[in-house]
N, C-alpha and C. Protein backbone atom coordinates (compact mmCIF):
# COMPACT_ATOMS: atom_id res chain seq x y z
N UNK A 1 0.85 -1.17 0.00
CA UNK A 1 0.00 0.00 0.00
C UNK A 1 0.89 1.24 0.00
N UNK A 2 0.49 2.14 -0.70
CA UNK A 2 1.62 3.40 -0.91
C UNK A 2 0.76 4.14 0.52
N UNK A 3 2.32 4.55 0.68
CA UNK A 3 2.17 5.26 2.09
C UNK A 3 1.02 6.55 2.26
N UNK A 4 1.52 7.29 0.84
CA UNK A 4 0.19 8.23 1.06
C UNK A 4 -1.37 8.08 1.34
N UNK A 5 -1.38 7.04 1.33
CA UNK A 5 -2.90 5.76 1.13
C UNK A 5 -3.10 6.22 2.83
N UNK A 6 -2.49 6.00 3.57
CA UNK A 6 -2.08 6.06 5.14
C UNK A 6 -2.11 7.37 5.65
N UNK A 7 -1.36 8.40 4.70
CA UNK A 7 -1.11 9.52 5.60
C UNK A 7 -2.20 10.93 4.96
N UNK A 8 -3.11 10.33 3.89
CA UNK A 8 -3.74 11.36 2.98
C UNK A 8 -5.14 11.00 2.88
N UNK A 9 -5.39 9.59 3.28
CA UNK A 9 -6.84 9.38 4.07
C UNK A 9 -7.19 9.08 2.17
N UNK A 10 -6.85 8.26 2.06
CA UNK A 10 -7.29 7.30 0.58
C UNK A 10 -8.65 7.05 0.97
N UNK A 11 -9.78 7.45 0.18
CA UNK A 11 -10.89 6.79 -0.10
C UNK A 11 -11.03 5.18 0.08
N UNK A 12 -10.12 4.45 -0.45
CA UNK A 12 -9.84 3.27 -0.55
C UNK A 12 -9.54 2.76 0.36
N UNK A 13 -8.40 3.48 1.53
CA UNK A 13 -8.16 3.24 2.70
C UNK A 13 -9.12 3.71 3.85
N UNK A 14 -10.27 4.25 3.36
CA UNK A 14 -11.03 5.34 4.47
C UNK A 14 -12.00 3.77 4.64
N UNK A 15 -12.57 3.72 2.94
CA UNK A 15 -13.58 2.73 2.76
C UNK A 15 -13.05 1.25 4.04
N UNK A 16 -12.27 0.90 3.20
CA UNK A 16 -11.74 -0.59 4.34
C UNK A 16 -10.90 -0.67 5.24
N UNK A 17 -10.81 0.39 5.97
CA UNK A 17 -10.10 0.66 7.39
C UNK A 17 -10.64 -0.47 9.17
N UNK A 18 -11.68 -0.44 8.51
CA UNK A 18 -12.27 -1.25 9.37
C UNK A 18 -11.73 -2.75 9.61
N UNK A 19 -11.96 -3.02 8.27
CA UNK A 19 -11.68 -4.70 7.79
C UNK A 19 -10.04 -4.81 7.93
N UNK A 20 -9.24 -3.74 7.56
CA UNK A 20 -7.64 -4.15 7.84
C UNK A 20 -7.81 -4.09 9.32
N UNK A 21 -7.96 -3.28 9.79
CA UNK A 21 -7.61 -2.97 11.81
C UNK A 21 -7.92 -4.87 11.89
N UNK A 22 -9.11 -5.41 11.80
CA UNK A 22 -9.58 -6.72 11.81
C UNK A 22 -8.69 -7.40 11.60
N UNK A 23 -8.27 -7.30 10.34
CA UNK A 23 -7.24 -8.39 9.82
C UNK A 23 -5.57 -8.43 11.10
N UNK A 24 -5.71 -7.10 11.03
CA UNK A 24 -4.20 -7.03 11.93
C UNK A 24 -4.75 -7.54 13.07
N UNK A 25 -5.51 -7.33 13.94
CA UNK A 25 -6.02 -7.83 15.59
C UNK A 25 -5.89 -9.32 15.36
N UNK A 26 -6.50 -10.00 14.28
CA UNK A 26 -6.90 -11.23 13.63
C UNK A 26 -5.30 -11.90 13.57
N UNK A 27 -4.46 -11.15 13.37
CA UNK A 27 -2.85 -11.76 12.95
C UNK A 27 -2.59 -11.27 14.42
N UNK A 28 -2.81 -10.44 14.98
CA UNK A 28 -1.47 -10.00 15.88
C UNK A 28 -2.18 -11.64 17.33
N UNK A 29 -3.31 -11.87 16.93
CA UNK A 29 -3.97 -12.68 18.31
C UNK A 29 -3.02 -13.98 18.06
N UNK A 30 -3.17 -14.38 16.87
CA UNK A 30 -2.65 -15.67 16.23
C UNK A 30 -1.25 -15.80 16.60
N UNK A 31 -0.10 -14.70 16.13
CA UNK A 31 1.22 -14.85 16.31
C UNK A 31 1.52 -14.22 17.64
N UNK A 32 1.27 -13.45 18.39
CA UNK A 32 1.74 -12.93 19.92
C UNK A 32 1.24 -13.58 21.03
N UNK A 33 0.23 -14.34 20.16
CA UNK A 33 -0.54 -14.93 22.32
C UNK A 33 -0.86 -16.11 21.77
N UNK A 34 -1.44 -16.99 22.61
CA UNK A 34 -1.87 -18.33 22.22
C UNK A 34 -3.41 -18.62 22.02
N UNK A 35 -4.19 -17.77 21.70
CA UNK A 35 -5.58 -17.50 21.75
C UNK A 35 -5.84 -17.86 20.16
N UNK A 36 -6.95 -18.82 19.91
CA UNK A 36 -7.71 -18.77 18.28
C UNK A 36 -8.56 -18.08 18.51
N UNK A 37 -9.01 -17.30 17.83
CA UNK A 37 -10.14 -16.24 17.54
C UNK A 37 -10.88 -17.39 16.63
N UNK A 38 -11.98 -16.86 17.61
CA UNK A 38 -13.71 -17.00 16.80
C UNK A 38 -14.48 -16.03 16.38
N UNK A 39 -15.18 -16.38 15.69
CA UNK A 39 -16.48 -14.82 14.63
C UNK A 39 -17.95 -15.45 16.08
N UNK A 40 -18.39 -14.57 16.15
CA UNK A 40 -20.01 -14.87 16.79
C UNK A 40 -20.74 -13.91 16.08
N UNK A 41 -22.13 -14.96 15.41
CA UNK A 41 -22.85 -14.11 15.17
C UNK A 41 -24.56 -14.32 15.56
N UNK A 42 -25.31 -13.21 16.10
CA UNK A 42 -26.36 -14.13 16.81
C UNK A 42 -27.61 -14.52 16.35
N UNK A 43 -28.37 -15.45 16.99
CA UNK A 43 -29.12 -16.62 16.20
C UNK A 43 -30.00 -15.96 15.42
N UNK A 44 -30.57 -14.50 15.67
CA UNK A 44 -31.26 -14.23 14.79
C UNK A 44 -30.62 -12.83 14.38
N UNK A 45 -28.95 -12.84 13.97
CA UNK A 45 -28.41 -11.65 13.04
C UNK A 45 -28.29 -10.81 13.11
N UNK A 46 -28.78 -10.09 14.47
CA UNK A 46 -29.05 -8.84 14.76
C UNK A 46 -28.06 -8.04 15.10
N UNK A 47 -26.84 -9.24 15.89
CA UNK A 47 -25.61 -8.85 16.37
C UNK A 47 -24.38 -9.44 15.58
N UNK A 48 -23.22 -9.14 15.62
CA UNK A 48 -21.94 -9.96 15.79
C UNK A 48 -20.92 -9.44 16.12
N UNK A 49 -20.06 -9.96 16.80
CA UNK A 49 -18.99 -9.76 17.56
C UNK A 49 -17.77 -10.53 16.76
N UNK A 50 -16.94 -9.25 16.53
CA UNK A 50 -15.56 -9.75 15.90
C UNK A 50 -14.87 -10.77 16.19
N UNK A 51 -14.83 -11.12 16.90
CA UNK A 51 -14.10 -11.87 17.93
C UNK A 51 -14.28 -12.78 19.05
N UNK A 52 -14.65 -14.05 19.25
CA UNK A 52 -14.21 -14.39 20.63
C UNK A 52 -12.97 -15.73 20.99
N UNK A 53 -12.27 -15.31 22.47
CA UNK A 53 -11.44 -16.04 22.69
C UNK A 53 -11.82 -16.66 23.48
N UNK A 54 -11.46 -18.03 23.98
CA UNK A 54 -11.50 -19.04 25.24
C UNK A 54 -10.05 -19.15 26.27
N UNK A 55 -10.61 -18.69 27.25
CA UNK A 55 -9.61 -18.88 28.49
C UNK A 55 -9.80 -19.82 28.98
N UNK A 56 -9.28 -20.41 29.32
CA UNK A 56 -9.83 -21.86 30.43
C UNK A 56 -11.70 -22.03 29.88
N UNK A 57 -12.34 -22.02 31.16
CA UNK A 57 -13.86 -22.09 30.69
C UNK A 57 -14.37 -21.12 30.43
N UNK A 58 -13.95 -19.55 30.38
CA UNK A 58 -13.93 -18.37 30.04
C UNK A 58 -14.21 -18.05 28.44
N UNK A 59 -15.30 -17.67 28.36
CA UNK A 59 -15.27 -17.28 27.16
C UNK A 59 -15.02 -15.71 26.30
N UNK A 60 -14.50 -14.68 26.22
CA UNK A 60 -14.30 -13.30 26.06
C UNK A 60 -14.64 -12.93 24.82
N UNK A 61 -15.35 -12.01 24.74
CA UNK A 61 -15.65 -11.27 23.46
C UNK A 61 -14.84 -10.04 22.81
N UNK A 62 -14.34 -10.19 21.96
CA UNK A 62 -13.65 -9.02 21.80
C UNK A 62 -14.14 -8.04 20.52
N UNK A 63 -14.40 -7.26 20.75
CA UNK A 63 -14.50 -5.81 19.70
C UNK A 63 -13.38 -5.15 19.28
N UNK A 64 -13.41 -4.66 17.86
CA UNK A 64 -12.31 -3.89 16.88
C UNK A 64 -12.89 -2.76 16.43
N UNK A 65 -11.81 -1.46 16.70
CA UNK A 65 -12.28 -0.77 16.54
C UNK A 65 -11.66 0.01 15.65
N UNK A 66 -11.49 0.79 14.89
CA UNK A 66 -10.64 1.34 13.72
C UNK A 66 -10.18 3.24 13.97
N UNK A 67 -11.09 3.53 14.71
CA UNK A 67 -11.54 4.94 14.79
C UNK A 67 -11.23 5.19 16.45
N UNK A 68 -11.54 6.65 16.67
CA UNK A 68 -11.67 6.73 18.41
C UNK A 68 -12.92 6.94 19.17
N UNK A 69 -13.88 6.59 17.53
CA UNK A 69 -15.62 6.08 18.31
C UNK A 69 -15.30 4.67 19.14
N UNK A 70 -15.68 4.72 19.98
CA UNK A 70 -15.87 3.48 20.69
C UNK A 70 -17.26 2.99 20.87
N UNK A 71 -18.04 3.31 20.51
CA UNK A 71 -19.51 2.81 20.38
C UNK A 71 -19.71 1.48 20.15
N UNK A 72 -19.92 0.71 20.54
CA UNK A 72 -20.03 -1.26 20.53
C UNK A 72 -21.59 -1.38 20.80
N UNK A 73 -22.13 -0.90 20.18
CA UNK A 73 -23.73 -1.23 20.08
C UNK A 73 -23.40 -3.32 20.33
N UNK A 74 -23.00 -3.75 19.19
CA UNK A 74 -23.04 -4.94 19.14
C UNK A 74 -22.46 -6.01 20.48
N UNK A 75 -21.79 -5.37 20.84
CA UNK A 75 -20.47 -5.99 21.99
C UNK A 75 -21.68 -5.59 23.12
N UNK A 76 -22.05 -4.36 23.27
CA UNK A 76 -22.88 -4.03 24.85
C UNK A 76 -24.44 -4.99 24.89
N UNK A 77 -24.85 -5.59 23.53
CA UNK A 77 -26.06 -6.25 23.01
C UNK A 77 -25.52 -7.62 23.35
N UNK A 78 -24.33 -8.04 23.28
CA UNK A 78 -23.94 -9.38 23.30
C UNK A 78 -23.59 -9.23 25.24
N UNK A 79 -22.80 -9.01 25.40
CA UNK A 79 -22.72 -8.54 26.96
C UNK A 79 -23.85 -8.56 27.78
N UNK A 80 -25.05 -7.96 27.71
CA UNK A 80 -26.82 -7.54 28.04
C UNK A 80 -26.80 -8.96 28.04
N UNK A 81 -26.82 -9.82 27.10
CA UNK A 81 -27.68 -11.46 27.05
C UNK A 81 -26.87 -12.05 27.43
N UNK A 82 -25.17 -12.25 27.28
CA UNK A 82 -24.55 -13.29 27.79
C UNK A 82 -23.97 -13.08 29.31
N UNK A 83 -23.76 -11.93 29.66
CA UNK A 83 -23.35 -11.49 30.93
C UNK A 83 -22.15 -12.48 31.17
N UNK A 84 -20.67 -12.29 30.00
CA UNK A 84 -19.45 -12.46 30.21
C UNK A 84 -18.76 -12.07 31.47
N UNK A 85 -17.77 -12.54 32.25
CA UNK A 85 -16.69 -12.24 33.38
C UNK A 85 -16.86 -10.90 32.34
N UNK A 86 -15.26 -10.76 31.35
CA UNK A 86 -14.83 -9.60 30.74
C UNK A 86 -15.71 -9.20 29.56
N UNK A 87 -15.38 -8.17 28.99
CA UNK A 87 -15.66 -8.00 27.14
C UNK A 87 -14.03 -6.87 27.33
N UNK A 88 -14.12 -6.99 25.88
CA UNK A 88 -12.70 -6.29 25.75
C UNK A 88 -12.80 -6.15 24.31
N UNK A 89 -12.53 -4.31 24.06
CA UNK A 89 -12.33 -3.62 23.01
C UNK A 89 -11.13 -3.28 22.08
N UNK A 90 -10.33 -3.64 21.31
CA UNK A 90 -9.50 -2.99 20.90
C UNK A 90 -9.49 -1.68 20.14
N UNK A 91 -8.62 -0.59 20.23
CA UNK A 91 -9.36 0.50 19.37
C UNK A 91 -7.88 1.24 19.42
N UNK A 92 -8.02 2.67 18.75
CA UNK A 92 -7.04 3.62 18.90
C UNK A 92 -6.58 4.34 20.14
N UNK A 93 -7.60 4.07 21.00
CA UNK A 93 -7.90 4.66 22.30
C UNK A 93 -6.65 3.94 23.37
N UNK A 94 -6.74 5.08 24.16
CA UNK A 94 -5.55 4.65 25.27
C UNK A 94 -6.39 3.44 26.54
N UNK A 95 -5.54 2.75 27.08
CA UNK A 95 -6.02 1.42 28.05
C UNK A 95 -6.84 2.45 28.84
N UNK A 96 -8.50 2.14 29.01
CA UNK A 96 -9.28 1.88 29.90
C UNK A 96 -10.18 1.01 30.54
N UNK A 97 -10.51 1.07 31.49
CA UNK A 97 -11.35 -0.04 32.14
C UNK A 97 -13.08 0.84 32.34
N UNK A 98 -14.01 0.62 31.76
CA UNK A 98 -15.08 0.55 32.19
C UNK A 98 -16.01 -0.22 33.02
N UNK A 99 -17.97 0.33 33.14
CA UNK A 99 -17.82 -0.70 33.88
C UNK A 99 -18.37 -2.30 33.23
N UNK A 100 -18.14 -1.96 31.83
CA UNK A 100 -18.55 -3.21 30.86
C UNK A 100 -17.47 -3.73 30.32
N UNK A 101 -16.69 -2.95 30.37
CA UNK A 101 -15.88 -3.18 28.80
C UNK A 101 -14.44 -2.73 29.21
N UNK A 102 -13.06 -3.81 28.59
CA UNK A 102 -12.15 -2.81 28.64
C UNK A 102 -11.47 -2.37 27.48
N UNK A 103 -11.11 -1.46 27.17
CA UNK A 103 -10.75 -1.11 26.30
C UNK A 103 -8.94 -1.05 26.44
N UNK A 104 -8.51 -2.34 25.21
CA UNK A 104 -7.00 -2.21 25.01
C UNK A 104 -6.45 -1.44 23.95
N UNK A 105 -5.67 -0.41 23.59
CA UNK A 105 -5.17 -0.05 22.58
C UNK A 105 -4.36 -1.27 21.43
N UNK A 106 -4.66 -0.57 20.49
CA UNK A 106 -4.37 -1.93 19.35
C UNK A 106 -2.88 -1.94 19.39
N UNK A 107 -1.64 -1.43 20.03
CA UNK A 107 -0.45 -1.68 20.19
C UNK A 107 -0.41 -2.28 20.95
N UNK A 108 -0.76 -2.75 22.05
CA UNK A 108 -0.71 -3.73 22.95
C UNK A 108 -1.61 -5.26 23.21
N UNK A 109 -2.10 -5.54 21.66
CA UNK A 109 -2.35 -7.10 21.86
C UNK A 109 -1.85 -8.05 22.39
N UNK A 110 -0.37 -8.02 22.14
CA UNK A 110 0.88 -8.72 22.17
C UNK A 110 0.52 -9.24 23.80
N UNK A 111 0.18 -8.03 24.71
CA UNK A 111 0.45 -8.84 26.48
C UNK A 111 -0.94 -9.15 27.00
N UNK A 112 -2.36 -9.20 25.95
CA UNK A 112 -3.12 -10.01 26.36
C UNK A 112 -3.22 -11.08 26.71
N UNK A 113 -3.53 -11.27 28.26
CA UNK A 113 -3.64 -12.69 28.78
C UNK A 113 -4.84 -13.06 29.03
């Protein structure tokens, strides 16, 4: 991808910004931690969640986020019915803890445990 694509806000890059952030969370889970990512999507479509991992009997949902909206309509809808231990966001945003959700910055996949 030519760099200006990155630094000049490419249409092309604006359009599928979403789906790369995905793809990278999707690689960085695979090669830095020992976690397989799963897709959930729910029984009647309404929702889906990028992501989920298995901890022991733990199951975690994780959200991707591309932007510094953090809005997880889908993640707080899946959370409401399944009432997970965690949910956990990745995004541009700096590490916070809410009281649903935590939110990891996408540079630090690598020390998810």
């Amino acid at each position: 991808m030519d760099v200006r694509s990155l630094l000049d806000g490419n249409d092309i890059f604006v359009e599928f910004k979403g789906a790369l952030t995905e793809q990278y969370v999707c690689q960085q889970l695979l090669s830095e931690t020992s976690y397989n990512p799963y897709y959930f999507t729910s029984p009647s479509n309404r929702y889906e969640i990028d992501f989920m991992i298995q901890k022991g009997r733990e199951v975690i949902p994780l959200e991707v986020k591309a932007e510094q909206n953090l809005q997880s309509k889908s993640l707080k809808a899946y959370v409401e019915k399944y009432h997970p231990a965690k949910a956990i966001r990745f995004s541009m945003s700096d590490y916070q803890e809410q009281e649903w959700v935590t939110n990891i910055p996408l540079f630090a996949i690598r020390w998810l445990t």
